[in-house]
PDB file of N, CA and C in Angstrom:
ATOM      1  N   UNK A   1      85.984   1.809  62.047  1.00  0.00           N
ATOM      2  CA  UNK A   1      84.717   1.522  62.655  1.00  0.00           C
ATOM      3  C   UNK A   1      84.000   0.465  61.816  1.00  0.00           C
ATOM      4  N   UNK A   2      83.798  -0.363  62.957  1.00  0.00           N
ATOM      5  CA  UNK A   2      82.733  -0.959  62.227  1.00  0.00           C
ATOM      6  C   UNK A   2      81.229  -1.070  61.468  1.00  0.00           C
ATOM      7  N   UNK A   3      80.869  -1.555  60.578  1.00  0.00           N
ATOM      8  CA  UNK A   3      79.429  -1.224  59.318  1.00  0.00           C
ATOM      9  C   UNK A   3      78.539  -1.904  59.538  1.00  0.00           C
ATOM     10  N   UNK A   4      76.970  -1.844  59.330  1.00  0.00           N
ATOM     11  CA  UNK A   4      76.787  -2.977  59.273  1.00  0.00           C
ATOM     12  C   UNK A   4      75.865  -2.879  57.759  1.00  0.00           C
ATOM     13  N   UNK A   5      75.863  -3.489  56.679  1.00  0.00           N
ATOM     14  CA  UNK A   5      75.274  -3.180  55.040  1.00  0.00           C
ATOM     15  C   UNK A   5      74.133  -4.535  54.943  1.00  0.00           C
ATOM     16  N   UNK A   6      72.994  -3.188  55.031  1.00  0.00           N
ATOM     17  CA  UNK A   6      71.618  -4.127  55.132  1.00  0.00           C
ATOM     18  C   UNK A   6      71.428  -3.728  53.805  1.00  0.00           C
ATOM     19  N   UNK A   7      70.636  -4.236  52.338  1.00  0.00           N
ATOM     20  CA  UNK A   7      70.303  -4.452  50.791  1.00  0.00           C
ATOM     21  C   UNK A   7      69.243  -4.114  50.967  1.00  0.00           C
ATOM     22  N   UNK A   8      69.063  -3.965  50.300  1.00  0.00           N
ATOM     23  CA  UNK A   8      67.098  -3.243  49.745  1.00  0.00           C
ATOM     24  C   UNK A   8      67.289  -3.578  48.355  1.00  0.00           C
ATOM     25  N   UNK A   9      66.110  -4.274  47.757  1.00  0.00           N
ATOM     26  CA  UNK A   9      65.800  -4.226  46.673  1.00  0.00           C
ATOM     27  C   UNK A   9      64.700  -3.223  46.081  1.00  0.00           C
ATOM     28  N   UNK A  10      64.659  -2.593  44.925  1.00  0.00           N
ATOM     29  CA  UNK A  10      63.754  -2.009  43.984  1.00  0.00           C
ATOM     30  C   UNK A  10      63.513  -2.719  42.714  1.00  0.00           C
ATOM     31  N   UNK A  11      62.757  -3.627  42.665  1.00  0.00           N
ATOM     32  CA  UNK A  11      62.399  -4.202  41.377  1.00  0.00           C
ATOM     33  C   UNK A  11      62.529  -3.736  40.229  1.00  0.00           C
ATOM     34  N   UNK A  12      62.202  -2.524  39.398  1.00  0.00           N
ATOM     35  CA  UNK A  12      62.195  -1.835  38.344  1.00  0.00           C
ATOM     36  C   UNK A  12      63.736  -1.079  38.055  1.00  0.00           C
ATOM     37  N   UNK A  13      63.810  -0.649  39.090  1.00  0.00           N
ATOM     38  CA  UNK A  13      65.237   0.370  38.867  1.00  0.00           C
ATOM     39  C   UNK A  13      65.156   1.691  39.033  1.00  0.00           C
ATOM     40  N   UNK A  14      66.033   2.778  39.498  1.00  0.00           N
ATOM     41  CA  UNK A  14      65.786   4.344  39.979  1.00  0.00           C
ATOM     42  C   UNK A  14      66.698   4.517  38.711  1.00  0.00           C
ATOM     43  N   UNK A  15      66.649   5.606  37.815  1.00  0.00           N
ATOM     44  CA  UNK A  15      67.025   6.060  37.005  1.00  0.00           C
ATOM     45  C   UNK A  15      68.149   7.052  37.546  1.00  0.00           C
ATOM     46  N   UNK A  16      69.465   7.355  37.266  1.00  0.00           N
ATOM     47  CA  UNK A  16      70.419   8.175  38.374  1.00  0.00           C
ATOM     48  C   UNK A  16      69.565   9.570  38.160  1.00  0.00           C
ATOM     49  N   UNK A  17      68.598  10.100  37.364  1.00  0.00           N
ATOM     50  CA  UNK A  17      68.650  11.461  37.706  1.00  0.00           C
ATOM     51  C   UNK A  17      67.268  11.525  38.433  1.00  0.00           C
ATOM     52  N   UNK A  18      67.212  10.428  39.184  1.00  0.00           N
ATOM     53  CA  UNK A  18      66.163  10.783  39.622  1.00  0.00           C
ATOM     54  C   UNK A  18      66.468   9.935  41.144  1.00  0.00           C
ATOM     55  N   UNK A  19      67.448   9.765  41.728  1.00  0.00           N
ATOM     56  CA  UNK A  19      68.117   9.136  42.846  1.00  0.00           C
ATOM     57  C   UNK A  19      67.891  10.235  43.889  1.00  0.00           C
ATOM     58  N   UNK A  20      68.556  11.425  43.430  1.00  0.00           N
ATOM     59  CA  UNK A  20      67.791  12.239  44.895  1.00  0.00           C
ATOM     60  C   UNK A  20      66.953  13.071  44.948  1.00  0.00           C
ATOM     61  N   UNK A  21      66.152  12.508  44.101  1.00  0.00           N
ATOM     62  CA  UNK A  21      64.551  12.784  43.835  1.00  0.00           C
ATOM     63  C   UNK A  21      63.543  11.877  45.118  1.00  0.00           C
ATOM     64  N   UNK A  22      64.262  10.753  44.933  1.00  0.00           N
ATOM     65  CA  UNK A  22      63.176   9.610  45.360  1.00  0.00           C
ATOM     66  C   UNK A  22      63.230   9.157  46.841  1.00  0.00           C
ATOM     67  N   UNK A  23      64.565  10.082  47.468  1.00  0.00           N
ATOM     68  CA  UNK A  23      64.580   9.977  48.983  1.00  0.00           C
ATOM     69  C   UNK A  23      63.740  11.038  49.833  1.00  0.00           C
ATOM     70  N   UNK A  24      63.086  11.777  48.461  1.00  0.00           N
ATOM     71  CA  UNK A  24      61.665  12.267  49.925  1.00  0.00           C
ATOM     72  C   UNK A  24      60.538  11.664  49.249  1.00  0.00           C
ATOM     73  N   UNK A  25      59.998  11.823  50.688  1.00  0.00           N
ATOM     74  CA  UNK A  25      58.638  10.811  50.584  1.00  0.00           C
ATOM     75  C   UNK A  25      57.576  11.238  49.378  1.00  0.00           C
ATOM     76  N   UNK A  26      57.069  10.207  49.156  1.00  0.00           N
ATOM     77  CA  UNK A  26      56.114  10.277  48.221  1.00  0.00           C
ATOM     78  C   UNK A  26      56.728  10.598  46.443  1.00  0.00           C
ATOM     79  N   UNK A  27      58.095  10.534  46.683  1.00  0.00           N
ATOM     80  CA  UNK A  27      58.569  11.026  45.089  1.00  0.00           C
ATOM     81  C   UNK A  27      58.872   9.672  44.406  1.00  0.00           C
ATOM     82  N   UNK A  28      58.403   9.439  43.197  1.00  0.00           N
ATOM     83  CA  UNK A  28      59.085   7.955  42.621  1.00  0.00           C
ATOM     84  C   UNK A  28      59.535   8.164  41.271  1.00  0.00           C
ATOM     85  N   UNK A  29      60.262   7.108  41.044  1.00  0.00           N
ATOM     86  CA  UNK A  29      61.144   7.331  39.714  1.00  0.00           C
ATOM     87  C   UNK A  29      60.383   7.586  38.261  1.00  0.00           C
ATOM     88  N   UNK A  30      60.900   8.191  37.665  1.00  0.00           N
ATOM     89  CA  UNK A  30      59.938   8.609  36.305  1.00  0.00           C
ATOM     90  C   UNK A  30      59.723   7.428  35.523  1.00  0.00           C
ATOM     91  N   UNK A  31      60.417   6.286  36.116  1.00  0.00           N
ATOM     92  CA  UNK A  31      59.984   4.508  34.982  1.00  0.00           C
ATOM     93  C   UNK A  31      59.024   3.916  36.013  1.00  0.00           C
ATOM     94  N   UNK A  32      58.562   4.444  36.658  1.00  0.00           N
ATOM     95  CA  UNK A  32      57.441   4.193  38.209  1.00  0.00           C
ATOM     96  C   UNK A  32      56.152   4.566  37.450  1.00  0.00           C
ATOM     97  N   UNK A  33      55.988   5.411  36.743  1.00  0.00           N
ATOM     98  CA  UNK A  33      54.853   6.066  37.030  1.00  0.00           C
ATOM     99  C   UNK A  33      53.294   5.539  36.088  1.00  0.00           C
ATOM    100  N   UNK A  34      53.845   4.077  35.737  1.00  0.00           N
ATOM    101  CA  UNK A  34      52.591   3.081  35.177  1.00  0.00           C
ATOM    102  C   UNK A  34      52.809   2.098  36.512  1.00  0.00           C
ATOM    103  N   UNK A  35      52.985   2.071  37.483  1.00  0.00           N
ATOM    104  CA  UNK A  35      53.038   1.184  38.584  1.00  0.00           C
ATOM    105  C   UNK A  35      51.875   2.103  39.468  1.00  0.00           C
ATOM    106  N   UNK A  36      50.548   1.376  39.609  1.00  0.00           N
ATOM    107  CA  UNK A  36      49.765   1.725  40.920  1.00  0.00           C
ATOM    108  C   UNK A  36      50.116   1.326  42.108  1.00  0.00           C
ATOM    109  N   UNK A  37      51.091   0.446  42.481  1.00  0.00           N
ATOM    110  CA  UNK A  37      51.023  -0.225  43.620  1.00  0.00           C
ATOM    111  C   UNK A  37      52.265   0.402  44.934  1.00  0.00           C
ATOM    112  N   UNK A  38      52.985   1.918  44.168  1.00  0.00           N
ATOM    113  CA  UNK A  38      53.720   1.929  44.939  1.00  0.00           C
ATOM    114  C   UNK A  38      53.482   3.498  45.393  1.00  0.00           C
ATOM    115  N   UNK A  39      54.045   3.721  46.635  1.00  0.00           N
ATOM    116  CA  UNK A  39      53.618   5.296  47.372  1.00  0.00           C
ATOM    117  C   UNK A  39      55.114   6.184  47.159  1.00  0.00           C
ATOM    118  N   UNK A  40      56.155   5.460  46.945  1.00  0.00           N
ATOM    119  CA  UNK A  40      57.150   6.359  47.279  1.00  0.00           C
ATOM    120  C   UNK A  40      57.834   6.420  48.449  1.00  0.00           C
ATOM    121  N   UNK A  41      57.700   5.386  49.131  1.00  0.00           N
ATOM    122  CA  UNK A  41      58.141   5.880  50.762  1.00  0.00           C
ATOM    123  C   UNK A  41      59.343   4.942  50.685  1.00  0.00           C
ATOM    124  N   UNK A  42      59.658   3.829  50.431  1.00  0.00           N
ATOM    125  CA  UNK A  42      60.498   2.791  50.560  1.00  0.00           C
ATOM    126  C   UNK A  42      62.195   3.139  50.780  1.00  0.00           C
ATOM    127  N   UNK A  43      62.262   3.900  49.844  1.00  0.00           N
ATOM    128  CA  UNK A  43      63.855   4.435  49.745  1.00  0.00           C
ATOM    129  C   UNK A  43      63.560   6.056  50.589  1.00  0.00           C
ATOM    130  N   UNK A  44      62.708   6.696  50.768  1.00  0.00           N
ATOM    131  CA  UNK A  44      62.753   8.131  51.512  1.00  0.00           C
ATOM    132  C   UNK A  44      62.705   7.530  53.304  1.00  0.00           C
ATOM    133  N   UNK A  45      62.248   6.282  53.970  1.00  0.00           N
ATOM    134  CA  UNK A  45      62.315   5.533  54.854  1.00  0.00           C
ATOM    135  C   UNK A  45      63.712   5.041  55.300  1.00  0.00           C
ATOM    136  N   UNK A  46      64.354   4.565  54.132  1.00  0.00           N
ATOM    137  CA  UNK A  46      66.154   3.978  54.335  1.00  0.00           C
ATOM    138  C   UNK A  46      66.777   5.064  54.144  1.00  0.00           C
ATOM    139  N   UNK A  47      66.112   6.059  54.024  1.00  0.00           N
ATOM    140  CA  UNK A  47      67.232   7.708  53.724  1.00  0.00           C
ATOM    141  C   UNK A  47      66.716   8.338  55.355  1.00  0.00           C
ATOM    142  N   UNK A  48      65.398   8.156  55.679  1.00  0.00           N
ATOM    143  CA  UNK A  48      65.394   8.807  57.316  1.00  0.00           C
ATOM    144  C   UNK A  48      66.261   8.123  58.401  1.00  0.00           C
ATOM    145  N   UNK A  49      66.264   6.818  58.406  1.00  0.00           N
ATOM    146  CA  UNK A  49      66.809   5.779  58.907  1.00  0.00           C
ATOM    147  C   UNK A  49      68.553   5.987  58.823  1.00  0.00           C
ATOM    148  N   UNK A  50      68.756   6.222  57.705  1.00  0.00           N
ATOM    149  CA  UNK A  50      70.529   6.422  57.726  1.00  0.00           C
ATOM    150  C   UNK A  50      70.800   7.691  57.825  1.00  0.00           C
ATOM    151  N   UNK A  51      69.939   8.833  58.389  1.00  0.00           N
ATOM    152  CA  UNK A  51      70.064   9.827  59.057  1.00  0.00           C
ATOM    153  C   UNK A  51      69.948   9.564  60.549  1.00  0.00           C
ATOM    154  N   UNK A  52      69.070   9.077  60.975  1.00  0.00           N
ATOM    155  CA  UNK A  52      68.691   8.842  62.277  1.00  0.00           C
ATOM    156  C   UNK A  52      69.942   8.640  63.195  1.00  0.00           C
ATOM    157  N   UNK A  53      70.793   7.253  62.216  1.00  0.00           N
ATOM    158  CA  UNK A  53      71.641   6.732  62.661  1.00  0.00           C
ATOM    159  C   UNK A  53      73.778   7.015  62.353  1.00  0.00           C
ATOM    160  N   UNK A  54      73.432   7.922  61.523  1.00  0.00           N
ATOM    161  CA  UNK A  54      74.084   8.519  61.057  1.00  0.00           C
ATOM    162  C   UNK A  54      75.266   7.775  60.626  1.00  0.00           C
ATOM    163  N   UNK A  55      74.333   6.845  59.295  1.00  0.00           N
ATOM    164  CA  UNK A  55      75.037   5.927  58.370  1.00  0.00           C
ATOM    165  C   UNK A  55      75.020   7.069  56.632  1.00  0.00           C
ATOM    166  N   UNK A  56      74.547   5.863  55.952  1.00  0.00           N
ATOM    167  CA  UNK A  56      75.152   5.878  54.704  1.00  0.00           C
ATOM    168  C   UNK A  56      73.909   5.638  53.707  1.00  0.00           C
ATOM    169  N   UNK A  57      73.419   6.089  52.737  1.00  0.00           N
ATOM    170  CA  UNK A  57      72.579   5.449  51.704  1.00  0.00           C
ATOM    171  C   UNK A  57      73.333   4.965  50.289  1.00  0.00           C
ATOM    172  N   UNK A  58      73.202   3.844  50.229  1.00  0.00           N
ATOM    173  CA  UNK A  58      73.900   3.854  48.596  1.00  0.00           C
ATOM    174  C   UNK A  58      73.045   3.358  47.715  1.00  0.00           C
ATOM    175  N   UNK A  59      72.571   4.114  46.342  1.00  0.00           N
ATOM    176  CA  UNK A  59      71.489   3.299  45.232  1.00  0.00           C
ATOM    177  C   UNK A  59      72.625   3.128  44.238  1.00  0.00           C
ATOM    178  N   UNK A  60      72.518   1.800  43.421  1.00  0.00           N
ATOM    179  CA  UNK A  60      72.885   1.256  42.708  1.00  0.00           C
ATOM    180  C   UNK A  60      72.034   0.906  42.053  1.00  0.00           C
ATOM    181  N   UNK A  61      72.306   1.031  40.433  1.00  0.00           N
ATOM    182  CA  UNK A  61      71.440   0.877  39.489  1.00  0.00           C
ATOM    183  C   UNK A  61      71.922   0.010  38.468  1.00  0.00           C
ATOM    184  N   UNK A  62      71.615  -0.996  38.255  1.00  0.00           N
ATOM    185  CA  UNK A  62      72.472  -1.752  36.542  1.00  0.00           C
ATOM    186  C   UNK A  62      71.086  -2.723  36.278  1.00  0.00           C
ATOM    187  N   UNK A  63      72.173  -3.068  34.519  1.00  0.00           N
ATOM    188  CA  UNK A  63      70.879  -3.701  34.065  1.00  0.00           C
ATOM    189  C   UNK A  63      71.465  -5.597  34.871  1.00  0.00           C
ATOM    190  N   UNK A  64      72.827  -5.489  35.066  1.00  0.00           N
ATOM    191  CA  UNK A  64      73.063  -6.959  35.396  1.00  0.00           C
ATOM    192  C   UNK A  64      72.581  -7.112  36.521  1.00  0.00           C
ATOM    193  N   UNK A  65      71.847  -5.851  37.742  1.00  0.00           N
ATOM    194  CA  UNK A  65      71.250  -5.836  38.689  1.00  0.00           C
ATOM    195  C   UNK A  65      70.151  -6.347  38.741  1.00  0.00           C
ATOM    196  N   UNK A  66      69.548  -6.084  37.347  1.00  0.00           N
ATOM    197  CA  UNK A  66      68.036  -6.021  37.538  1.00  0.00           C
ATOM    198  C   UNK A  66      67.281  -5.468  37.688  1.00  0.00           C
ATOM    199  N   UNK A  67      67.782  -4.124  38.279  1.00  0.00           N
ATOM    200  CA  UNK A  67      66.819  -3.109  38.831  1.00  0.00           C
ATOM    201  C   UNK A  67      67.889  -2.175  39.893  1.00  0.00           C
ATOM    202  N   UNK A  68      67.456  -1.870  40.966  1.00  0.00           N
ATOM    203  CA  UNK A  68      68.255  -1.178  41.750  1.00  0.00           C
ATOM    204  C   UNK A  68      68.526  -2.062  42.741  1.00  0.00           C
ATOM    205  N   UNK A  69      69.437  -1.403  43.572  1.00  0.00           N
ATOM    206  CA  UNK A  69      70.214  -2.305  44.917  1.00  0.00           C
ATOM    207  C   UNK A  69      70.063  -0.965  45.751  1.00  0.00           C
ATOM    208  N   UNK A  70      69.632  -0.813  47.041  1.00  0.00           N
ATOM    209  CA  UNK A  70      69.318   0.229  48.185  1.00  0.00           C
ATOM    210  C   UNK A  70      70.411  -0.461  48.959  1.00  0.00           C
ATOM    211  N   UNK A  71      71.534   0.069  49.513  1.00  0.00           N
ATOM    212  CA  UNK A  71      72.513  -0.189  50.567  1.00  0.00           C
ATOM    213  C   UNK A  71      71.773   0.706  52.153  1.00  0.00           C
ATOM    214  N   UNK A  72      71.842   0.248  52.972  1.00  0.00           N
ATOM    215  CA  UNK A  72      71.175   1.064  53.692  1.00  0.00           C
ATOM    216  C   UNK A  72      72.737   0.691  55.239  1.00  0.00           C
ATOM    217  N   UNK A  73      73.597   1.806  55.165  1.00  0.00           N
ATOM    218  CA  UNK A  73      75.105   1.046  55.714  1.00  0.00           C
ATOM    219  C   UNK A  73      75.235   2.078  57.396  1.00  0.00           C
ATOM    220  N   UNK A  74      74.943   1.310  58.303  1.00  0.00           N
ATOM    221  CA  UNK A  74      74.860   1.660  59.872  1.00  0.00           C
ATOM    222  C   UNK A  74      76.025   1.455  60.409  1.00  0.00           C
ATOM    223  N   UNK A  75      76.559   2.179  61.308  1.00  0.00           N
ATOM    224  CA  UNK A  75      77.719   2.163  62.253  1.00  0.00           C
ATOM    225  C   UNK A  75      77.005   0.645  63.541  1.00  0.00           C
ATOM    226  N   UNK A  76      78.096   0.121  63.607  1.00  0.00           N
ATOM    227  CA  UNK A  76      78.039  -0.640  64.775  1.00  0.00           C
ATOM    228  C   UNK A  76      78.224  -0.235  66.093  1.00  0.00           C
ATOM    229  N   UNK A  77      77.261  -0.291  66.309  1.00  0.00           N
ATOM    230  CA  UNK A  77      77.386   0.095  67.675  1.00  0.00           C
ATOM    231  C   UNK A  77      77.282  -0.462  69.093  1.00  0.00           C
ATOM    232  N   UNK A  78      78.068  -0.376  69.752  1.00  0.00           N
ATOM    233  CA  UNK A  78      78.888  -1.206  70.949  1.00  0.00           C
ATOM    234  C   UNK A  78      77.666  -1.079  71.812  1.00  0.00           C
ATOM    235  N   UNK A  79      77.223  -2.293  72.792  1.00  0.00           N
ATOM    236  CA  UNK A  79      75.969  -2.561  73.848  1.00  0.00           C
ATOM    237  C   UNK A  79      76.722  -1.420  74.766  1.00  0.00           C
TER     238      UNK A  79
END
């Protein structure tokens, strides 16, 4: 079957023990928590979404990343 792999960026980075922490709403990573500007919803949104559709979530974390990489990976689906 065919995929289709949409990227999400997270500027800072999700720490792995805190990856399926941060797919419900309002939860953010413990290197988040001097950042005012964010709610938590961003990655708990690409985790409802790849339920909805009954894909895939993948977080990736490195420092050659930069931060994190959000895979957000959907079945193709035929018109």
């Amino acid at each position: 079957m065919l995929k289709r792999h949409l990227p999400l960026y997270d500027g800072i980075g999700i720490k792995k023990e805190d990856r399926d922490r941060v797919i419900n709403a309002y939860q953010r990573g413990a290197n988040d928590s001097d950042l005012g500007n964010s709610y938590g919803l961003g990655v708990a949104f690409a985790s409802v979404i790849s339920e909805w559709h009954k894909g895939e979530l993948q977080i990736n974390s490195s420092a050659t990343l930069g931060g994190t990489k959000v895979i957000l990976i959907l079945p193709n689906q035929a018109n």
